[in-house]
C-alpha atoms as a PDB file:
ATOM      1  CA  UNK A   1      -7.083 -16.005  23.610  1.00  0.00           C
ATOM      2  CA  UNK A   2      -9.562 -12.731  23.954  1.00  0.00           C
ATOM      3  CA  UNK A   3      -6.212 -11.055  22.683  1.00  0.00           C
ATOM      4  CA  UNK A   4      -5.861 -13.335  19.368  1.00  0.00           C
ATOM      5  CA  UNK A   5      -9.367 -12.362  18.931  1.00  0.00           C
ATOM      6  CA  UNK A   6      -9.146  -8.554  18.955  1.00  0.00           C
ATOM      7  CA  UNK A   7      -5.923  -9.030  16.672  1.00  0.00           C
ATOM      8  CA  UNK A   8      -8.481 -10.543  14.042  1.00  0.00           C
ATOM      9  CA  UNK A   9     -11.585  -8.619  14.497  1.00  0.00           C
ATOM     10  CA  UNK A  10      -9.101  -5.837  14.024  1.00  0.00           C
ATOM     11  CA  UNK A  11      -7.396  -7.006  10.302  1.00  0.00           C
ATOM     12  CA  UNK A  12     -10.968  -8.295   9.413  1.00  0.00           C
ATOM     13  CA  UNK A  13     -12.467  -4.846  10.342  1.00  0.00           C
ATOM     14  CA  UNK A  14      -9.178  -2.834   8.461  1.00  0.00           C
ATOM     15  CA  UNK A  15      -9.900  -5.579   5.524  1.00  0.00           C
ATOM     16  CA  UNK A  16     -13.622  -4.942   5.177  1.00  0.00           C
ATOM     17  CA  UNK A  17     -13.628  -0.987   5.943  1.00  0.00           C
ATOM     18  CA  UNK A  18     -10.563  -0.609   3.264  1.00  0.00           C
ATOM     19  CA  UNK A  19     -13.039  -2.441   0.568  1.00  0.00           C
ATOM     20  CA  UNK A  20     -15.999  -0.593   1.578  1.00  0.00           C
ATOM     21  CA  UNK A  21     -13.996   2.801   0.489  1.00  0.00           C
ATOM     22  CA  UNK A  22     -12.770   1.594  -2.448  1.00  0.00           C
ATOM     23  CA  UNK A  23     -16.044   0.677  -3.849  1.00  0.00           C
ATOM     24  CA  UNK A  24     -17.385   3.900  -2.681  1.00  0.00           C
ATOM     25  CA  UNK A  25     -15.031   5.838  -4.239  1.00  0.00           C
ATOM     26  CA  UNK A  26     -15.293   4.136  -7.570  1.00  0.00           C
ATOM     27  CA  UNK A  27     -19.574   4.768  -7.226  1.00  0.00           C
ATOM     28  CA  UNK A  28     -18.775   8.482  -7.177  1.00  0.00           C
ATOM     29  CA  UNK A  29     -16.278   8.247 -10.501  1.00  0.00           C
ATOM     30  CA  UNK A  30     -13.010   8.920  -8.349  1.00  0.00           C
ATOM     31  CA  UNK A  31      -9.987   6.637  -8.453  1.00  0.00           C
ATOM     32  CA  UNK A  32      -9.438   4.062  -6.092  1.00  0.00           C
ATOM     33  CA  UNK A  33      -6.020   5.118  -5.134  1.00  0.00           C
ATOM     34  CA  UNK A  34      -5.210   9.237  -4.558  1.00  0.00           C
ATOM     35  CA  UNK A  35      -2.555  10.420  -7.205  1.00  0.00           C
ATOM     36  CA  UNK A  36       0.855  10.107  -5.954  1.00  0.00           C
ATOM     37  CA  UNK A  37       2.546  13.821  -5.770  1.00  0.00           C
ATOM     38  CA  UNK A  38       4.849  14.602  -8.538  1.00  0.00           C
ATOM     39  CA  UNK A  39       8.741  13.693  -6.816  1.00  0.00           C
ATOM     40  CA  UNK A  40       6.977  11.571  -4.318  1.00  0.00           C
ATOM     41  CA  UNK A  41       9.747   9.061  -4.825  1.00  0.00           C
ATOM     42  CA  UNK A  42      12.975  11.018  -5.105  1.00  0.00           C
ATOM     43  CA  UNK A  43      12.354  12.712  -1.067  1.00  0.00           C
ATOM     44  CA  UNK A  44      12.302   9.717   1.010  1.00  0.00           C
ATOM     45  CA  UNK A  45      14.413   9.891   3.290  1.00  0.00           C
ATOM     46  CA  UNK A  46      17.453   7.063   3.377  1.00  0.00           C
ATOM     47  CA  UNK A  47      16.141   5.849   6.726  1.00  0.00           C
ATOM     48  CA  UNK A  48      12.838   5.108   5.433  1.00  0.00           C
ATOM     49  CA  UNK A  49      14.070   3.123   2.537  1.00  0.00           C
ATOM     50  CA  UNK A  50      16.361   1.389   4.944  1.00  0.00           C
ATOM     51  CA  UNK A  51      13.583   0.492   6.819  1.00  0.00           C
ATOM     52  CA  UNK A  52      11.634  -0.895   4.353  1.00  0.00           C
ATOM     53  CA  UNK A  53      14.327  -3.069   3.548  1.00  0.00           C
ATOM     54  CA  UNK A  54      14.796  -4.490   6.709  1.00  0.00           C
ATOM     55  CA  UNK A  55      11.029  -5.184   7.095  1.00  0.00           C
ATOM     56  CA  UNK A  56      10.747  -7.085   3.948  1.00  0.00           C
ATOM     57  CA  UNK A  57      14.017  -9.234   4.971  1.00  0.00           C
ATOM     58  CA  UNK A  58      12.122  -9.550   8.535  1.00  0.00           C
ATOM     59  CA  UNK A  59       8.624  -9.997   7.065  1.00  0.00           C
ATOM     60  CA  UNK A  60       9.175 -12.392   3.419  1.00  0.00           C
ATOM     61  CA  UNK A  61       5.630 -12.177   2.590  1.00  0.00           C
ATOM     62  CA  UNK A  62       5.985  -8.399   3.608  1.00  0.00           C
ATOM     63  CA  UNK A  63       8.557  -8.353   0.694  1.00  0.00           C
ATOM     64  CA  UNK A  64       6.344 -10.199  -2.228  1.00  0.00           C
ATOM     65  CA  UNK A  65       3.503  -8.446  -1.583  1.00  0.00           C
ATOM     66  CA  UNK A  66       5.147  -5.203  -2.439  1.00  0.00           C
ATOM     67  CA  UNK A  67       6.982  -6.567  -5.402  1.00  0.00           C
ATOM     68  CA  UNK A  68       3.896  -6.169  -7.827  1.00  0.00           C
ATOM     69  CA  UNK A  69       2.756  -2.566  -5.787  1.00  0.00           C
ATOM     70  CA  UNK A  70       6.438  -1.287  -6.716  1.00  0.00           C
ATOM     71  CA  UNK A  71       6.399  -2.382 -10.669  1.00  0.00           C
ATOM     72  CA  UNK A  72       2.530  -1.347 -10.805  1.00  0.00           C
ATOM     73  CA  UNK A  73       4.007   2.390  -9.748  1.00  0.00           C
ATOM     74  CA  UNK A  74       7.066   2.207 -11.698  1.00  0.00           C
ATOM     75  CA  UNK A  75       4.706   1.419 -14.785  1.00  0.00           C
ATOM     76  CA  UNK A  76       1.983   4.410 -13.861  1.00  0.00           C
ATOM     77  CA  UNK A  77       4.555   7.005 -13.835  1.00  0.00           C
ATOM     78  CA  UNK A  78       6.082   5.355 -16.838  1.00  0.00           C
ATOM     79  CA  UNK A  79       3.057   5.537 -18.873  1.00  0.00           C
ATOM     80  CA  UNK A  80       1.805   8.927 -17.276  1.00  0.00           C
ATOM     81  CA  UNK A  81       5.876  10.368 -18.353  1.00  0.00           C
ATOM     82  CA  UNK A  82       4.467   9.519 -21.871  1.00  0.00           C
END
């Protein structure tokens, strides 16, 4: 039980710190995210795409929740191509 608790202090701390930066960084004018380096995409390595595969199939929710991160990335570095 003391185990199930740590496990949720420990998302609702990562949950609550995570916010805390965001809206920090946006105070001080910077974005929320860090720019993603220029080729970012094209040098992962097979095995890491492989892997990220397999966790989605493992994980479902794991898999829609990065459906919308992917297409919001593919459409910043289409509109920052432009």
């Amino acid at each position: 039980m003391r185990l199930l608790f740590l496990f949720g202090a420990g998302i609702l701390f990562s949950l609550v710190s995570g916010w805390a930066m965001a809206f920090q960084r946006i105070a001080r004018g910077m974005p929320v995210l860090p720019p993603v380096p220029p080729g970012a995409w094209r040098s992962l390595r097979p095995g890491a795409l492989i892997a990220a595969l397999l966790m989605g199939l493992a994980m479902p929710a794991l898999a829609v929740s990065a459906v919308p991160v992917l297409l919001a990335e593919a459409w910043l570095a289409l509109r920052k191509a432009r």
